[in-house]
PDB file of N, CA and C in Angstrom:
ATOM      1  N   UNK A   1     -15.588  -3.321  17.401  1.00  0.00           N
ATOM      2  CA  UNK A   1     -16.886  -3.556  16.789  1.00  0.00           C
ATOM      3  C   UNK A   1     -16.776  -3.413  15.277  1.00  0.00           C
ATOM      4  N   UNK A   2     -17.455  -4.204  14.380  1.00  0.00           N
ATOM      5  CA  UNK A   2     -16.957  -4.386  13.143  1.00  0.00           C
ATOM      6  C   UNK A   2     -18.381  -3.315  12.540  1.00  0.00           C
ATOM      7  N   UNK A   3     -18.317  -2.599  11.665  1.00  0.00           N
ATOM      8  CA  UNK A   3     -19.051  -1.862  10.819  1.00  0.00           C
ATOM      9  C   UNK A   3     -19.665  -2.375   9.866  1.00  0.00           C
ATOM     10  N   UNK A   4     -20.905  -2.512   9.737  1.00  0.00           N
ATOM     11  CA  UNK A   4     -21.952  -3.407   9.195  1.00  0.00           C
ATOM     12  C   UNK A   4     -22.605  -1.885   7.969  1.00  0.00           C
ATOM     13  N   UNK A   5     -23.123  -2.431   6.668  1.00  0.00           N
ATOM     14  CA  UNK A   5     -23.822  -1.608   6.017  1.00  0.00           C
ATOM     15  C   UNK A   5     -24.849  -1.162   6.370  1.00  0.00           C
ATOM     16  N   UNK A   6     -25.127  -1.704   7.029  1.00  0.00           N
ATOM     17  CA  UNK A   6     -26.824  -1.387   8.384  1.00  0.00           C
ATOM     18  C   UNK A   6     -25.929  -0.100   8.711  1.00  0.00           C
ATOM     19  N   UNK A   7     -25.167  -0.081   9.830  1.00  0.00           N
ATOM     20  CA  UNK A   7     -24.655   0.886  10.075  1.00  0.00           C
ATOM     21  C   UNK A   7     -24.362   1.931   9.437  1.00  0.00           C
ATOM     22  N   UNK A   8     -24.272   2.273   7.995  1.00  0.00           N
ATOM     23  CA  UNK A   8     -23.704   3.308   7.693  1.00  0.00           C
ATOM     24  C   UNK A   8     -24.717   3.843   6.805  1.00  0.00           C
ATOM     25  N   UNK A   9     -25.654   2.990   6.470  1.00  0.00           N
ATOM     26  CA  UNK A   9     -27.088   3.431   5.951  1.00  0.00           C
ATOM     27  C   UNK A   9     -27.652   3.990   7.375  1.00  0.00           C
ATOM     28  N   UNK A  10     -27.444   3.658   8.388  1.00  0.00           N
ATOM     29  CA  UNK A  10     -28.468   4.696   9.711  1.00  0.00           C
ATOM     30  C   UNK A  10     -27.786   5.713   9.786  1.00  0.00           C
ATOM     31  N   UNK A  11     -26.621   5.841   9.618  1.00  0.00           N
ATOM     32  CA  UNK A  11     -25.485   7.044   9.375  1.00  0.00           C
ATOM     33  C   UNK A  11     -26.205   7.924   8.328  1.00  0.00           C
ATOM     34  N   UNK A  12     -26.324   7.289   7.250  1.00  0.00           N
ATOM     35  CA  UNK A  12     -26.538   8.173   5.997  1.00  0.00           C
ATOM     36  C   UNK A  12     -28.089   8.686   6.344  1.00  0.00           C
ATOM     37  N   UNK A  13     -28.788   8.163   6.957  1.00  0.00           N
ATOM     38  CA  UNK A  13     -30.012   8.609   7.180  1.00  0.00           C
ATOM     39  C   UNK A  13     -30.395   9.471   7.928  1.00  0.00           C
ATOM     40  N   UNK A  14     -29.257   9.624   9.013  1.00  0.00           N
ATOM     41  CA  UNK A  14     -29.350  10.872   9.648  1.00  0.00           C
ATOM     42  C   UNK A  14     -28.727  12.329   9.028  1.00  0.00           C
ATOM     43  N   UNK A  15     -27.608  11.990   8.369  1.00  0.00           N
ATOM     44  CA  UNK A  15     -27.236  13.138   7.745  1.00  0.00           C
ATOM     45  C   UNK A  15     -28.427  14.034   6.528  1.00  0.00           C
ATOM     46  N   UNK A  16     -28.173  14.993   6.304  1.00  0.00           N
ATOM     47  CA  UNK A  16     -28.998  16.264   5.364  1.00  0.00           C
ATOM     48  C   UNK A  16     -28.973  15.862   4.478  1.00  0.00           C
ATOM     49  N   UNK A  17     -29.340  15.956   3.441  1.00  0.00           N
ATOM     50  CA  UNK A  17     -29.881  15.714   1.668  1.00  0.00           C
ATOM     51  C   UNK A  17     -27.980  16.149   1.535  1.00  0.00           C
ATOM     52  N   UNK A  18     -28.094  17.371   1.462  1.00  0.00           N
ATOM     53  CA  UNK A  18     -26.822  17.797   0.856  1.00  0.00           C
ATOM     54  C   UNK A  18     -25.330  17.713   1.041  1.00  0.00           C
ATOM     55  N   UNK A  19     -25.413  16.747   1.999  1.00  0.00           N
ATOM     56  CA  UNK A  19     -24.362  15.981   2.705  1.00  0.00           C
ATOM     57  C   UNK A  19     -23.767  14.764   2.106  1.00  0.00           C
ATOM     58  N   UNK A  20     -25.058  14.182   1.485  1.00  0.00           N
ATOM     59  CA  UNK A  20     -25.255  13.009   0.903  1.00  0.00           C
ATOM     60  C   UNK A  20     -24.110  12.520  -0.629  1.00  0.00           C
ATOM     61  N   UNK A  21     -23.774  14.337  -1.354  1.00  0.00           N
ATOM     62  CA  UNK A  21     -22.742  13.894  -2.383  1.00  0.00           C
ATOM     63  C   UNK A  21     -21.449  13.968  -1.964  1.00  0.00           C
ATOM     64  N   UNK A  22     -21.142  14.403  -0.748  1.00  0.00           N
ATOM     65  CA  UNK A  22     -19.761  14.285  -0.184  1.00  0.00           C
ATOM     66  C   UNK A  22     -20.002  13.127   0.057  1.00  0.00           C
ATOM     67  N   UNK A  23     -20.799  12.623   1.044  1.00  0.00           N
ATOM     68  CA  UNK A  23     -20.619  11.316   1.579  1.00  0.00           C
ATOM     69  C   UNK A  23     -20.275  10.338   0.022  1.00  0.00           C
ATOM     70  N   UNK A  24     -20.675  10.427  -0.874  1.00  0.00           N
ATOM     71  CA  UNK A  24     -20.529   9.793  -2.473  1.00  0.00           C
ATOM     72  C   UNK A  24     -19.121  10.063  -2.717  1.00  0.00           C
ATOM     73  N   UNK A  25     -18.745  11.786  -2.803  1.00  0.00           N
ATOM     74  CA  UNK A  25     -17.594  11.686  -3.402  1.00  0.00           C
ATOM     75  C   UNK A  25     -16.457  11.202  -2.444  1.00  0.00           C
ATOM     76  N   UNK A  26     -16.748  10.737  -1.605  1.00  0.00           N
ATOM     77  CA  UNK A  26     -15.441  10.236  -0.559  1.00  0.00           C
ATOM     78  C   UNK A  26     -15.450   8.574  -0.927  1.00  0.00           C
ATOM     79  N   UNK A  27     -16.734   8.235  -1.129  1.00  0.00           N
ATOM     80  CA  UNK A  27     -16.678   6.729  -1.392  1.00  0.00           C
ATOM     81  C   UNK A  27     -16.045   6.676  -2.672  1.00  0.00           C
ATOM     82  N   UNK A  28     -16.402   7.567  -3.567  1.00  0.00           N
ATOM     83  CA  UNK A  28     -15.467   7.429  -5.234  1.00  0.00           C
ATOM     84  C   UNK A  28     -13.879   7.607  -5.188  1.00  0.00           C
ATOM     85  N   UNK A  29     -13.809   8.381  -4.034  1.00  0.00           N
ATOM     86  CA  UNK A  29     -12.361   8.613  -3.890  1.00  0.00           C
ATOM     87  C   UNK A  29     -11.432   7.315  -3.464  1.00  0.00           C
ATOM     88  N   UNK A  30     -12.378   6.738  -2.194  1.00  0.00           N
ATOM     89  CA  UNK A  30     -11.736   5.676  -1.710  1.00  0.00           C
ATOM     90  C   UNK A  30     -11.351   4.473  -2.800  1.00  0.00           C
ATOM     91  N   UNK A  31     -12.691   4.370  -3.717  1.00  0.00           N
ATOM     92  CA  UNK A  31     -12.859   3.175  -4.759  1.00  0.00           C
ATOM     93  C   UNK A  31     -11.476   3.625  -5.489  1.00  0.00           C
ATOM     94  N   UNK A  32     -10.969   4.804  -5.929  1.00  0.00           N
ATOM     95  CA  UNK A  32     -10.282   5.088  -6.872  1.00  0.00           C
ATOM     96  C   UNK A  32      -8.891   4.842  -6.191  1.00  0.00           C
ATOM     97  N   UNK A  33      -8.642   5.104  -4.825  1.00  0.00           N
ATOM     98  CA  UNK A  33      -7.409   5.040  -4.340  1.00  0.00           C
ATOM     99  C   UNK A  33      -7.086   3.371  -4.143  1.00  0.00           C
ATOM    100  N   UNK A  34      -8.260   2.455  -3.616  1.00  0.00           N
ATOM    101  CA  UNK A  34      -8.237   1.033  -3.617  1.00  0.00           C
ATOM    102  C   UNK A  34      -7.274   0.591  -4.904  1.00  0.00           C
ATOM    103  N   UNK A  35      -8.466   0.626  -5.975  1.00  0.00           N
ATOM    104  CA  UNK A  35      -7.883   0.223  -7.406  1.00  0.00           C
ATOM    105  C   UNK A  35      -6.843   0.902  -7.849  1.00  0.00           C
ATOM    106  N   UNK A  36      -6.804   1.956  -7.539  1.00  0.00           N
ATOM    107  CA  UNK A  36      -5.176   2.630  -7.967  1.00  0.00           C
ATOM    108  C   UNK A  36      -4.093   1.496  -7.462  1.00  0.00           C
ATOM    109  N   UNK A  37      -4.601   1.747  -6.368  1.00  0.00           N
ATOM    110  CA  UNK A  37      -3.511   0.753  -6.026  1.00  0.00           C
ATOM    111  C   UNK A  37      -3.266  -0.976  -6.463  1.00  0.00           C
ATOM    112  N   UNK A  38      -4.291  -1.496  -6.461  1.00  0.00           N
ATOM    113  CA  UNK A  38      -4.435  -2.338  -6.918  1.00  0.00           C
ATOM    114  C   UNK A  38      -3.895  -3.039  -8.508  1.00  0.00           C
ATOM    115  N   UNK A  39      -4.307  -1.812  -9.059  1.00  0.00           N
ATOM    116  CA  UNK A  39      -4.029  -2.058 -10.616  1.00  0.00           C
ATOM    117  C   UNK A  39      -2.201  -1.688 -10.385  1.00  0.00           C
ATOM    118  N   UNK A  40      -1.383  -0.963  -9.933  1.00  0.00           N
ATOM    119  CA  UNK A  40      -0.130  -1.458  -9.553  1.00  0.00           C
ATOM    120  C   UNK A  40       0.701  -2.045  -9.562  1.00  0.00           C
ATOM    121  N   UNK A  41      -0.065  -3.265  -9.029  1.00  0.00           N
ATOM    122  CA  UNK A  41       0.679  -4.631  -8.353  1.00  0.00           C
ATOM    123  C   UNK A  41       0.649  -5.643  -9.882  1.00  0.00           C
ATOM    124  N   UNK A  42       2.208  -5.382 -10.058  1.00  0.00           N
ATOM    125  CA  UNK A  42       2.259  -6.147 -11.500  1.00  0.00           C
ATOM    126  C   UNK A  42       2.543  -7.984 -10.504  1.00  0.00           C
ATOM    127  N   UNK A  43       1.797  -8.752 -10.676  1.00  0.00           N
ATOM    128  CA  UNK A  43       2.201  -9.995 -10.532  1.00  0.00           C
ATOM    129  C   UNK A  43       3.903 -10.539 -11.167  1.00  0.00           C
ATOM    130  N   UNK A  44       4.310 -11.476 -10.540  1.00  0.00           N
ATOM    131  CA  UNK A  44       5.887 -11.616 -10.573  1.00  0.00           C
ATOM    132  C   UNK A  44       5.820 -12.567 -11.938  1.00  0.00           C
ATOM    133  N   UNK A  45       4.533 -12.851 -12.392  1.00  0.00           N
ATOM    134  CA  UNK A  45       4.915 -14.027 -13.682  1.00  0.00           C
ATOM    135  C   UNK A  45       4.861 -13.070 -14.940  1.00  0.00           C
ATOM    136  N   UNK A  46       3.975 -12.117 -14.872  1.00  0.00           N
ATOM    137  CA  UNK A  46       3.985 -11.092 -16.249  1.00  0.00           C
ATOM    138  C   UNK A  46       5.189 -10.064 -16.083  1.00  0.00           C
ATOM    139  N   UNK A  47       5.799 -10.166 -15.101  1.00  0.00           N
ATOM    140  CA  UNK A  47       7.299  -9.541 -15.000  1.00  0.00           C
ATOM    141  C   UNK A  47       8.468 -10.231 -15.582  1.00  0.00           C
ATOM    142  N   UNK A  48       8.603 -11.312 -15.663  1.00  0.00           N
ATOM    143  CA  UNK A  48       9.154 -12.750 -16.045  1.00  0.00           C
ATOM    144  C   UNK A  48       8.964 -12.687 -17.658  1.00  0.00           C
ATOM    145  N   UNK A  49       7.844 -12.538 -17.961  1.00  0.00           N
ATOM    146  CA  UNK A  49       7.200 -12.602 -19.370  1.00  0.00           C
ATOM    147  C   UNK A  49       7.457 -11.313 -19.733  1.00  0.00           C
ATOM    148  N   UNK A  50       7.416 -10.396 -20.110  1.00  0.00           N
ATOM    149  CA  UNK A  50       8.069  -8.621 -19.971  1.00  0.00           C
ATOM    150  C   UNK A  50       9.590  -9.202 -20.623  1.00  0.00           C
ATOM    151  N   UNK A  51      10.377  -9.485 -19.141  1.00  0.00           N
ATOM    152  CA  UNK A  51      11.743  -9.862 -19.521  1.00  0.00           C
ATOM    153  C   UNK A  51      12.046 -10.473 -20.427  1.00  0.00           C
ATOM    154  N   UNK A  52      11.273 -11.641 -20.554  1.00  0.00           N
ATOM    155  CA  UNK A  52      11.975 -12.993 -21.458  1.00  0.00           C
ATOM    156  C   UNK A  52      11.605 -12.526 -22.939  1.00  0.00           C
ATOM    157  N   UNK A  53      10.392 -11.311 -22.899  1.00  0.00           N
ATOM    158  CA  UNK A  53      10.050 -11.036 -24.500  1.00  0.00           C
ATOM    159  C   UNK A  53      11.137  -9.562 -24.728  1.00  0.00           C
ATOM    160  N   UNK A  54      11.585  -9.020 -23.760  1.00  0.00           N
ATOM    161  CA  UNK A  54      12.722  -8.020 -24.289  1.00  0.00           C
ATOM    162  C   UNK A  54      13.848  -8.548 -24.539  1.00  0.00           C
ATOM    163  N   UNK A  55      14.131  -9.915 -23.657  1.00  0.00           N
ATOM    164  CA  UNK A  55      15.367 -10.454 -24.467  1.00  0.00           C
ATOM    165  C   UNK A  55      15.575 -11.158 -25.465  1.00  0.00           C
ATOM    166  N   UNK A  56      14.273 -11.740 -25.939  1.00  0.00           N
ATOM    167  CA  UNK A  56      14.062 -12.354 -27.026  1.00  0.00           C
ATOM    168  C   UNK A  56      14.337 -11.152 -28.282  1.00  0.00           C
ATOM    169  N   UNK A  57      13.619  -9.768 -27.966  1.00  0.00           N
ATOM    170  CA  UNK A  57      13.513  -9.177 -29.003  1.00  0.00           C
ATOM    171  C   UNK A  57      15.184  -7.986 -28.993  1.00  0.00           C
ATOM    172  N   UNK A  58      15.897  -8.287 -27.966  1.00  0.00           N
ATOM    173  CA  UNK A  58      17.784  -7.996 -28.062  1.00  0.00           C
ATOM    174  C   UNK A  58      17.873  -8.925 -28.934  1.00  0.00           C
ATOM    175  N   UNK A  59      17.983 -10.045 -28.608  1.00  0.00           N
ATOM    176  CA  UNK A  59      18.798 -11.266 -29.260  1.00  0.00           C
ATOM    177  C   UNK A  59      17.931 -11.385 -30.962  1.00  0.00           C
ATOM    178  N   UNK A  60      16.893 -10.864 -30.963  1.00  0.00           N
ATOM    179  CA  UNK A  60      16.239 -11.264 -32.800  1.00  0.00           C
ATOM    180  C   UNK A  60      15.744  -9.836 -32.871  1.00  0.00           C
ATOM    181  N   UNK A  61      16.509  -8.843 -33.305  1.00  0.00           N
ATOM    182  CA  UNK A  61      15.662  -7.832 -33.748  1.00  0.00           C
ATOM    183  C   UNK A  61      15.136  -8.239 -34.815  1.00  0.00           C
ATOM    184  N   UNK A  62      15.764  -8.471 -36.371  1.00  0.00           N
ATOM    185  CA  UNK A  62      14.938  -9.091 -37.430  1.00  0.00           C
ATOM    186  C   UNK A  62      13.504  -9.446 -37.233  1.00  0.00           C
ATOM    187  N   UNK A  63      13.140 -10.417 -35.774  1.00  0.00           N
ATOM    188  CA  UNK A  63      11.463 -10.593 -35.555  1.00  0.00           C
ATOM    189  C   UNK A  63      10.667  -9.145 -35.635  1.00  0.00           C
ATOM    190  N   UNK A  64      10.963  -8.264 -35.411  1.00  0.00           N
ATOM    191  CA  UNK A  64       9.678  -6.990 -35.732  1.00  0.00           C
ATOM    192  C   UNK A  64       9.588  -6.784 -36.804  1.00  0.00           C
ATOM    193  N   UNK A  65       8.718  -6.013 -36.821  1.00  0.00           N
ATOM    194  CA  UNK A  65       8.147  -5.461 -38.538  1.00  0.00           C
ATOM    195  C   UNK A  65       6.862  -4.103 -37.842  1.00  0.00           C
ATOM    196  N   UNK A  66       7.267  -3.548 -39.079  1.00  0.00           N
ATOM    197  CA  UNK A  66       6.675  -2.448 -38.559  1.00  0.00           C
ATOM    198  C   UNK A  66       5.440  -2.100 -38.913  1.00  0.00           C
ATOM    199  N   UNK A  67       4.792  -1.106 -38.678  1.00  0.00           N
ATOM    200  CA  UNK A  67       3.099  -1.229 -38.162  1.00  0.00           C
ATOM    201  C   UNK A  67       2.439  -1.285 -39.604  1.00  0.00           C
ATOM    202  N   UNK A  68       3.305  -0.496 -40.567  1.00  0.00           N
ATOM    203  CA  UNK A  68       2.545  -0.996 -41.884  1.00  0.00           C
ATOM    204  C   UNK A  68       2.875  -2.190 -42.526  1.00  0.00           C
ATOM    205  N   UNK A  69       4.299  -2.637 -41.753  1.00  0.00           N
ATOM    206  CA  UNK A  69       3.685  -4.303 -42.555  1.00  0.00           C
ATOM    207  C   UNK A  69       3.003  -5.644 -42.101  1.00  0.00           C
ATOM    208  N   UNK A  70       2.739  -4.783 -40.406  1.00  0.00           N
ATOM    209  CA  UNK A  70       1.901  -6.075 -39.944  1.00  0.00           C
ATOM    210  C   UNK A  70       0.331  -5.281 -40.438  1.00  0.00           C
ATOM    211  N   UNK A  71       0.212  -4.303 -40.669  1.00  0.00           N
ATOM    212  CA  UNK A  71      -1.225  -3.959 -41.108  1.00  0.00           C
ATOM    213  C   UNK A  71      -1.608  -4.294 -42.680  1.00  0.00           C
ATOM    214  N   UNK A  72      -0.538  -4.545 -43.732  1.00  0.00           N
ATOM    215  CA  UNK A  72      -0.657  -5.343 -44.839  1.00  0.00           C
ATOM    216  C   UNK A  72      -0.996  -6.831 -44.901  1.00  0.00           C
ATOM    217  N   UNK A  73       0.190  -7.017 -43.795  1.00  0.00           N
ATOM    218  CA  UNK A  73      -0.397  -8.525 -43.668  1.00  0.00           C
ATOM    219  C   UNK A  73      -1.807  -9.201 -42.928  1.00  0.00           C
ATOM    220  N   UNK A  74      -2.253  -8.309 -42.144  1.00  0.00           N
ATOM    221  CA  UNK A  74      -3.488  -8.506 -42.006  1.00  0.00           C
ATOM    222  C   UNK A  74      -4.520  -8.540 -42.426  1.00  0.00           C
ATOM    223  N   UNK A  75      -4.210  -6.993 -43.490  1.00  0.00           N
ATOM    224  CA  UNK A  75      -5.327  -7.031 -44.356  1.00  0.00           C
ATOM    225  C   UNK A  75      -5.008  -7.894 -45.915  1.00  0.00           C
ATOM    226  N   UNK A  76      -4.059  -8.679 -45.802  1.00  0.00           N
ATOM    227  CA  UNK A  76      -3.908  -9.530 -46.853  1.00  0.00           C
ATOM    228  C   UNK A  76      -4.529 -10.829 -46.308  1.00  0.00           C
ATOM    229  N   UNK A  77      -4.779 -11.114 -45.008  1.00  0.00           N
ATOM    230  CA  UNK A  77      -5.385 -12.372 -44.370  1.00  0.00           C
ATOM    231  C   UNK A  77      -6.813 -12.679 -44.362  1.00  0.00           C
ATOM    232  N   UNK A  78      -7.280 -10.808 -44.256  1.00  0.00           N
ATOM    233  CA  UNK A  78      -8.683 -10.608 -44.343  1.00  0.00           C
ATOM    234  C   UNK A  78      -9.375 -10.695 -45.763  1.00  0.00           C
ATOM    235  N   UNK A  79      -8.720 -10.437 -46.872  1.00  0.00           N
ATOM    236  CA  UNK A  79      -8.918 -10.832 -48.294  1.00  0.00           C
ATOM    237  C   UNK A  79      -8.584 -11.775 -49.036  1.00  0.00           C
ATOM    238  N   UNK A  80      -7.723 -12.397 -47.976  1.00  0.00           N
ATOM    239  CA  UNK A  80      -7.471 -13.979 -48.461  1.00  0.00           C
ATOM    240  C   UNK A  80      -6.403 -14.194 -50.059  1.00  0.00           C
ATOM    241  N   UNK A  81      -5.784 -13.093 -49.887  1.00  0.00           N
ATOM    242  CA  UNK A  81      -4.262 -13.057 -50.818  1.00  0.00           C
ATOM    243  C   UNK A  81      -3.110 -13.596 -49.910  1.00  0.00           C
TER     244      UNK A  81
END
């Protein structure tokens, strides 16, 4: 038998007032263990992309620059020098 929200609202309606934030904190728990998991699961194309930008950046270190000179150059973009 499949469990319908009908169902678990007549559930919740029988239980006590003070029953009512367990019954909450178990649903927050579940939400959190879902998406935990969820957020996880790196897809196989941004794994691909990961790789191909660490080997790009073996093979050209020269491409970085460091945080104050991409923050000069930004704020040289924003003032239009």
């Amino acid at each position: 038998m499949e469990i319908t929200i009908k169902d678990i609202e007549s559930n919740l309606e029988t239980l006590p007032k003070e029953f009512l934030y367990e019954v909450n904190d178990f649903i927050d728990f579940l939400k959190y263990k879902y998406f935990k998991e969820k957020q996880s699961e790196v897809p196989e194309w941004q794994k691909d992309e990961v790789r191909k930008r660490v080997k790009y950046s073996q093979d050209h270190p020269e491409s970085f620059v460091s945080e104050s000179e991409m923050d000069e150059y930004l704020n040289n973009l924003e003032s239009g020098d």
